[in-house]
Protein backbone atom coordinates (compact mmCIF):
# COMPACT_ATOMS: atom_id res chain seq x y z
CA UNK A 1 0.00 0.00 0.00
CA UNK A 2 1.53 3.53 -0.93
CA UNK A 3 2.30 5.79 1.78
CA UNK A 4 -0.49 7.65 3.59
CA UNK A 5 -0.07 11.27 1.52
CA UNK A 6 -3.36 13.50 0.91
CA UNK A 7 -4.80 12.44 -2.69
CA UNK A 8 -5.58 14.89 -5.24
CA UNK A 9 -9.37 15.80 -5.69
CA UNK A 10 -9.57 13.83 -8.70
CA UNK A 11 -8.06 10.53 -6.96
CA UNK A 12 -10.80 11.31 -3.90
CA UNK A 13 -13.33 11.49 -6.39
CA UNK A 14 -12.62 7.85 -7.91
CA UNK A 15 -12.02 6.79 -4.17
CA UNK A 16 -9.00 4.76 -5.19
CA UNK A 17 -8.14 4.89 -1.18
CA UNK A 18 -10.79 2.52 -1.09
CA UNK A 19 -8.70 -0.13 -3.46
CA UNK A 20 -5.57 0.45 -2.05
CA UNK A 21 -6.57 -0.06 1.44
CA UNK A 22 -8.04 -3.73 0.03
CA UNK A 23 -4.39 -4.01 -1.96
CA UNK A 24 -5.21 -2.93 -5.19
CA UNK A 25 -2.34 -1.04 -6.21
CA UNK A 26 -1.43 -2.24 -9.42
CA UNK A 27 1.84 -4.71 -7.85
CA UNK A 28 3.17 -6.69 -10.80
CA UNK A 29 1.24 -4.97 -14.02
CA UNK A 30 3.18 -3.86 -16.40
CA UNK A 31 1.48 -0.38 -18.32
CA UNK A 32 2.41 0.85 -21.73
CA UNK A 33 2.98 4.70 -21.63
CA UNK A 34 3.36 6.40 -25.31
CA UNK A 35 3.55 10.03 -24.91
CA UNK A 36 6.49 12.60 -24.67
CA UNK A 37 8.81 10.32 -22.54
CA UNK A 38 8.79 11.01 -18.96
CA UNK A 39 11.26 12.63 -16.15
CA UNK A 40 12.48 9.87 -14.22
CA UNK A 41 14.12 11.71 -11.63
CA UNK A 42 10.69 12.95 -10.34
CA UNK A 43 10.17 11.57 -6.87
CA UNK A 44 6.62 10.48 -7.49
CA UNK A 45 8.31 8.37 -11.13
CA UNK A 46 10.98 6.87 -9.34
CA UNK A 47 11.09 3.23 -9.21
CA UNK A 48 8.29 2.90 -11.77
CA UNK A 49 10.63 3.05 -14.80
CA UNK A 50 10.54 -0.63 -16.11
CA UNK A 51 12.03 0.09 -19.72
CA UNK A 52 12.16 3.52 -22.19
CA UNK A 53 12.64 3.94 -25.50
CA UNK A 54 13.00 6.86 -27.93
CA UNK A 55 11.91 6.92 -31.18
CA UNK A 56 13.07 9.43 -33.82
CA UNK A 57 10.96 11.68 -36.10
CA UNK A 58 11.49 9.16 -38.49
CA UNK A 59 10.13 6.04 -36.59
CA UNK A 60 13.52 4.73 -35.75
CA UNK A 61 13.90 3.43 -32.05
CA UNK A 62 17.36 4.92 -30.63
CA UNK A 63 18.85 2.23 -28.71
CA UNK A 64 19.70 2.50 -25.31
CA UNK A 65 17.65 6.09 -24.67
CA UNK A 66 18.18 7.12 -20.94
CA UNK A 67 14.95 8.05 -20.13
CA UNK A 68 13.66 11.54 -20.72
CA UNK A 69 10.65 13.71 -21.04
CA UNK A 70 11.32 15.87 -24.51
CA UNK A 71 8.22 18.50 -23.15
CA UNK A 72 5.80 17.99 -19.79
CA UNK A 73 2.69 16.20 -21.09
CA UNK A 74 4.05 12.75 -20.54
CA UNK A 75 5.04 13.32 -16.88
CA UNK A 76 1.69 14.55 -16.43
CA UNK A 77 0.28 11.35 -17.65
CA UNK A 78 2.86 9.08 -16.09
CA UNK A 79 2.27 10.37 -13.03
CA UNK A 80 -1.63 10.00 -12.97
CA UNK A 81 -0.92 6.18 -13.62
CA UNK A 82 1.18 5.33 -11.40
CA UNK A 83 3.00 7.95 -9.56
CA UNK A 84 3.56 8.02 -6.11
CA UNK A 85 3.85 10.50 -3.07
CA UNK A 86 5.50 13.50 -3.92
CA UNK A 87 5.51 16.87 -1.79
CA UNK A 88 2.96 15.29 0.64
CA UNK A 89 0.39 14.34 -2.02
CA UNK A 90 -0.68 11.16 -3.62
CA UNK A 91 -1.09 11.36 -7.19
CA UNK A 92 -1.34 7.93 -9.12
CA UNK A 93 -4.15 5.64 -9.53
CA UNK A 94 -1.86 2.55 -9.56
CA UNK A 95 1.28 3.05 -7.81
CA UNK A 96 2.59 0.05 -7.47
CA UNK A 97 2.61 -0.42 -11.58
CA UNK A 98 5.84 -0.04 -13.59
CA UNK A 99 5.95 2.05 -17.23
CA UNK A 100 6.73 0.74 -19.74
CA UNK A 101 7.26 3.73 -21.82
CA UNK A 102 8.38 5.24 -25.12
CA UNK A 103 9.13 8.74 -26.02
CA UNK A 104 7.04 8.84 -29.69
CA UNK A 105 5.66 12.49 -29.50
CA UNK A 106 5.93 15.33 -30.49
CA UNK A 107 7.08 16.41 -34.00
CA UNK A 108 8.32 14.08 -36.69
CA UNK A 109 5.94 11.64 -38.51
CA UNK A 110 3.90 11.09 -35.98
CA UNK A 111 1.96 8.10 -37.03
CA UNK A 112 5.13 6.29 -37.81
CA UNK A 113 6.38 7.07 -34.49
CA UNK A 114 3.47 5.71 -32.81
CA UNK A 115 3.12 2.94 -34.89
CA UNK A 116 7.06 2.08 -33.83
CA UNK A 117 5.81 2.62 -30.15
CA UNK A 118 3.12 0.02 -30.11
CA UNK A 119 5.06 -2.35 -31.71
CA UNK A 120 7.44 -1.93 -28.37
CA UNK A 121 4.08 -3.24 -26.68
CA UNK A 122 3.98 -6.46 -28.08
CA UNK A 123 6.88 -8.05 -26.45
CA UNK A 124 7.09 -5.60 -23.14
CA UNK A 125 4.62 -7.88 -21.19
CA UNK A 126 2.28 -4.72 -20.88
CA UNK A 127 -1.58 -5.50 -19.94
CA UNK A 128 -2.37 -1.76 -21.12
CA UNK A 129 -1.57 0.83 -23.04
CA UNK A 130 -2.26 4.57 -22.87
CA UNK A 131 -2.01 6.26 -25.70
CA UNK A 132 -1.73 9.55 -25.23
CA UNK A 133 -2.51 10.72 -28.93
CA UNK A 134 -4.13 12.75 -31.32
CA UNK A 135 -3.95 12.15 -34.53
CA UNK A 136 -6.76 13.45 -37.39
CA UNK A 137 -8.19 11.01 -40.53
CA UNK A 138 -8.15 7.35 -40.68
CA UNK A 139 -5.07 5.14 -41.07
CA UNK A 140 -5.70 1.57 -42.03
CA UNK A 141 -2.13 0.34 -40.40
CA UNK A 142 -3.40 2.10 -37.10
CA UNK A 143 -6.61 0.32 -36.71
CA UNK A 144 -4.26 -2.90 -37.70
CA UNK A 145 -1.86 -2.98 -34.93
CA UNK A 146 -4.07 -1.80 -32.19
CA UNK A 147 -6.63 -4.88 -33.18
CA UNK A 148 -3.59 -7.23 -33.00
CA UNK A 149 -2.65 -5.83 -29.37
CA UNK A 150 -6.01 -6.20 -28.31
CA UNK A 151 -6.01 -9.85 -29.57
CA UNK A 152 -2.60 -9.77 -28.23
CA UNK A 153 -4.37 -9.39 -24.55
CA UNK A 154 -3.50 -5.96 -23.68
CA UNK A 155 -5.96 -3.33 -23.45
CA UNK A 156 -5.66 0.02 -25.23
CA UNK A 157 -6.64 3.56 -23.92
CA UNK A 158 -6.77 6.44 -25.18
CA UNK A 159 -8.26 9.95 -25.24
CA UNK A 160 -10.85 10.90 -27.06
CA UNK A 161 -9.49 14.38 -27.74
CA UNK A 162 -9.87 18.13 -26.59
CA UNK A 163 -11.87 19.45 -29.45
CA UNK A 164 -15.36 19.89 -27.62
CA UNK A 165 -18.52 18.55 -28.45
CA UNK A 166 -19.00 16.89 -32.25
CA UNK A 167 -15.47 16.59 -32.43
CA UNK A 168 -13.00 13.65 -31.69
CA UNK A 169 -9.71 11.81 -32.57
CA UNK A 170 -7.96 9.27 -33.37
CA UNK A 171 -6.56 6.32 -31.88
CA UNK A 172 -9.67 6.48 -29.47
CA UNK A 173 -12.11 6.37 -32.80
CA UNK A 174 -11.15 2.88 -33.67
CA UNK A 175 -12.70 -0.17 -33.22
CA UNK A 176 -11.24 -2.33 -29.65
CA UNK A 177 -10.19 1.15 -28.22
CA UNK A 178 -11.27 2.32 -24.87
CA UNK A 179 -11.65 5.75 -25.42
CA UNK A 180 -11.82 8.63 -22.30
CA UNK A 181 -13.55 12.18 -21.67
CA UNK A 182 -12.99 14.21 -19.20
CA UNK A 183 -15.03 15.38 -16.52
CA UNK A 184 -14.38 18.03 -13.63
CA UNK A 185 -14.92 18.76 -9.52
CA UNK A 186 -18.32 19.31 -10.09
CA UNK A 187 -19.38 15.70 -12.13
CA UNK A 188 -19.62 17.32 -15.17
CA UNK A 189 -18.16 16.51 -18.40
CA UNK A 190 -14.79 19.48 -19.59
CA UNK A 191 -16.22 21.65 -22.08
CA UNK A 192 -13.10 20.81 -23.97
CA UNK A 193 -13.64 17.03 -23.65
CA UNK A 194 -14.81 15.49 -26.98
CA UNK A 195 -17.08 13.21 -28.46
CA UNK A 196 -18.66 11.40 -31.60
CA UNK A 197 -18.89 8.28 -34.07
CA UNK A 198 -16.60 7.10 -36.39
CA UNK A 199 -18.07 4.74 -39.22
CA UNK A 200 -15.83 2.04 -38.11
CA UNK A 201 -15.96 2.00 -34.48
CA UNK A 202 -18.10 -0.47 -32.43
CA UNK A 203 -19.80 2.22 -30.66
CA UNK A 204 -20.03 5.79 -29.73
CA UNK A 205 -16.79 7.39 -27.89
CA UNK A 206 -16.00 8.29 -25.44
CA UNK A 207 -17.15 5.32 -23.16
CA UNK A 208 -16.45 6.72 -20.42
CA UNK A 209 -15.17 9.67 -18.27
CA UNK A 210 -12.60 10.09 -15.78
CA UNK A 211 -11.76 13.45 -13.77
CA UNK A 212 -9.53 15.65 -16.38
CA UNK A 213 -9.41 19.53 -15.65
CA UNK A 214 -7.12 20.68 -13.05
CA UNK A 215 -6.24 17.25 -11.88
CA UNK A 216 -3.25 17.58 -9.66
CA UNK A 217 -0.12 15.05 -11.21
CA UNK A 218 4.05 15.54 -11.61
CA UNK A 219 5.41 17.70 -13.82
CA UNK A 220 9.19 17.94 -14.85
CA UNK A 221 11.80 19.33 -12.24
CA UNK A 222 9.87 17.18 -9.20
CA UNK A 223 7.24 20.06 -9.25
CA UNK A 224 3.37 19.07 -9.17
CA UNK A 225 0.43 21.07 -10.78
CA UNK A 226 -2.54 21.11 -11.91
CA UNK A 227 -3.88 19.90 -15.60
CA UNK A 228 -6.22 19.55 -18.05
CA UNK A 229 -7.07 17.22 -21.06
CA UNK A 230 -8.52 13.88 -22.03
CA UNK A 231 -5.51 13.08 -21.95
CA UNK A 232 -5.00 13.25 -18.24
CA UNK A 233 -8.54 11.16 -17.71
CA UNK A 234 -7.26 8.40 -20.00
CA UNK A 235 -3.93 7.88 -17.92
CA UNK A 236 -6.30 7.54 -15.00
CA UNK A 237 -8.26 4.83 -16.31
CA UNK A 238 -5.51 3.07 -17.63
CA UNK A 239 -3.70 3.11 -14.18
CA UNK A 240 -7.58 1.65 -13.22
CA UNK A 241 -7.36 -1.03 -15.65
CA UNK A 242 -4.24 -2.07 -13.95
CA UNK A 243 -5.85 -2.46 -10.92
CA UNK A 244 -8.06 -4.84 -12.49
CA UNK A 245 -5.07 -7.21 -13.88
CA UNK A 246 -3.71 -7.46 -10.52
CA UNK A 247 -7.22 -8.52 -9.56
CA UNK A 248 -7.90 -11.30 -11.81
CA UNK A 249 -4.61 -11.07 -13.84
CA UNK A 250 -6.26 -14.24 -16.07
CA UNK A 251 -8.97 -12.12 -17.36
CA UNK A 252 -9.54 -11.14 -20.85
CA UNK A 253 -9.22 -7.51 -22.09
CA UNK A 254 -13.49 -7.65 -23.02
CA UNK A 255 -13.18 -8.47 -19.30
CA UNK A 256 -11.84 -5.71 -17.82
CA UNK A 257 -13.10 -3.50 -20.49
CA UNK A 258 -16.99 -4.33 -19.51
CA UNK A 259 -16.46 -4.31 -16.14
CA UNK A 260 -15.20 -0.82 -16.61
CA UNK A 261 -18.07 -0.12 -18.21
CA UNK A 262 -20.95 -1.84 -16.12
CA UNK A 263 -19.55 -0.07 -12.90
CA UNK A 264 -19.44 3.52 -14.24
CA UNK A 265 -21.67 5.81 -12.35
CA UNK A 266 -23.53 7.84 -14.77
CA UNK A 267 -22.91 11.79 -14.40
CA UNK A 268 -26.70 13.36 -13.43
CA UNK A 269 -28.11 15.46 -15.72
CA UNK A 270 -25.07 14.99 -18.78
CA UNK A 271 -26.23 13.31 -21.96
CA UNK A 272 -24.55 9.60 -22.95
CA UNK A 273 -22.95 10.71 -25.83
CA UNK A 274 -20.51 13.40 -23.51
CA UNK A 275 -19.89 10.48 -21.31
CA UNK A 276 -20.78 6.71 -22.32
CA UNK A 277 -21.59 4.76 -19.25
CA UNK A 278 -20.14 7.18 -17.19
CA UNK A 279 -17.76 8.32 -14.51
CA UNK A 280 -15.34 5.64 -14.11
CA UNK A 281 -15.54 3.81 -10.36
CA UNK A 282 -12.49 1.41 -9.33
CA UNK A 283 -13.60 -0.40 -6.56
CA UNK A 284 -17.00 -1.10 -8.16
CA UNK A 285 -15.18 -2.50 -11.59
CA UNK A 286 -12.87 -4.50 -9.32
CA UNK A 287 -15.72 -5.81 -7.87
CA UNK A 288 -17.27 -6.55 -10.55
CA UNK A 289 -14.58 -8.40 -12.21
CA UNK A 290 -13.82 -10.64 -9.72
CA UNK A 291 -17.35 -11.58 -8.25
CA UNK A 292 -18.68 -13.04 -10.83
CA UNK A 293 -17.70 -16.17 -12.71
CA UNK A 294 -17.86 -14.30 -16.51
CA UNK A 295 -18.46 -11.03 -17.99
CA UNK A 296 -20.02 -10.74 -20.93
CA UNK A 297 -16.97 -9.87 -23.76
């Protein structure tokens, strides 16, 4: 169990205290991280470095990258997954889950660099992968590699963007993708927080919502501060999702994925399509995962 520290408002509002005091921290998941990179000498990171990679503007990996963060978003995000205590304050859903993280944004061409990231993920022994990324259009390689992780037992999330209403992105528009809003202090969903349909996807995105404005999380230098973005929510869940693998580590990503779903407490008052099933609620999906014999997939 992490050390006692005073959680954000954002971690109080998912009541993760409630899973960690039951020993749901995450111990022995692995979580894929694609983003900027991340500062490893921040005292809520440290220790939750598994492996790193960069990869170039081309789509190159650079072998034997010493970890780094190449702006501040990734931090941010690695921090809301798994960080730990830093300056008296508790920060990370799962902090007892190593990164497994690669550097593949921003600048360069971008889809090859993410593509190059995810293909890191197959052999990394990840059980989920936030992907912090935007990209517009549709790529048919994309939706091809993030089907084969999915088959490949690892569970992909990702924002579903910052544009506002009618307006979303891509990975979180494909097919298999668990795709995040954002939501604030007051249960309701970010202006900025997106949503819609793409022609391929299974269903509506986002499908769900996890706090994203002014969420407190690590930044570089071993400061903390508050932030915004889907992108922020999305880490969240992911670090949830681990939570869930350490739980029933045999279950199947349609496991976790529907128990993430079922549990989510729908926001009063906000229509479906801003937040899918809802606000998402870790102790409920743990419960839900591992009190009953099967979930539907």
């Amino acid at each position: 169990m992490p050390n006692p520290a005073e959680p954000g408002w954002g971690l109080r509002r998912l009541g993760i205290e409630a899973c960690w005091r039951r020993g749901w921290t995450g111990a022995g998941v692995r979580v894929g991280h694609l983003d900027t990179g991340l500062d490893p000498a921040h005292p809520a990171l440290a220790q939750r470095v598994a492996t790193f990679a960069e990869v170039d503007a081309d789509g190159v990996v650079r072998p034997a990258t010493p970890p780094h963060d190449s702006g501040s978003h990734g931090t941010g995000t690695a921090g809301l997954i798994c960080g730990g205590r830093a300056a008296g304050r508790s920060i990370g859903v799962a902090p007892d889950a190593r990164l497994c993280s690669a550097a593949v944004i921003e600048g360069g061409h971008v889809l090859a660099r993410v593509l190059a990231g995810l293909d890191l993920m197959f052999d990394s022994g990840v059980r989920v992968v936030c992907v912090s990324v935007g990209v517009p259009g549709y790529h048919p390689l994309f939706e091809v590699v993030l089907a084969r992780l999915r088959r490949h037992g690892v569970l992909v999330v990702a924002p579903v963007g910052n544009g506002g209403r009618g307006t979303a992105c891509s990975p979180a528009l494909y097919p298999g993708v668990l795709a995040v809003g954002a939501s604030d202090a007051q249960d309701r969903v970010a202006r900025f927080s997106g949503d819609g349909r793409f022609g391929r996807a299974d269903r509506p995105k986002p499908a769900l919502v996890a706090p994203g404005a002014g969420v407190l999380t690590s930044v570089p230098g071993g400061r903390l501060a508050a932030a915004d973005g889907t992108s922020m929510a999305a880490a969240q869940v992911a670090g949830v999702a681990a939570l869930l693998f350490q739980a029933r580590p045999d279950a199947s990503v349609a496991e976790v994925e529907q128990a993430l779903c079922d549990s989510a407490r729908p926001l009063p008052g906000v229509p479906a399509a801003r937040q899918g099933c809802g606000l998402v609620d870790p102790l409920g999906a743990v419960r839900r995962l591992t009190g009953a014999a099967t979930c539907a997939g």
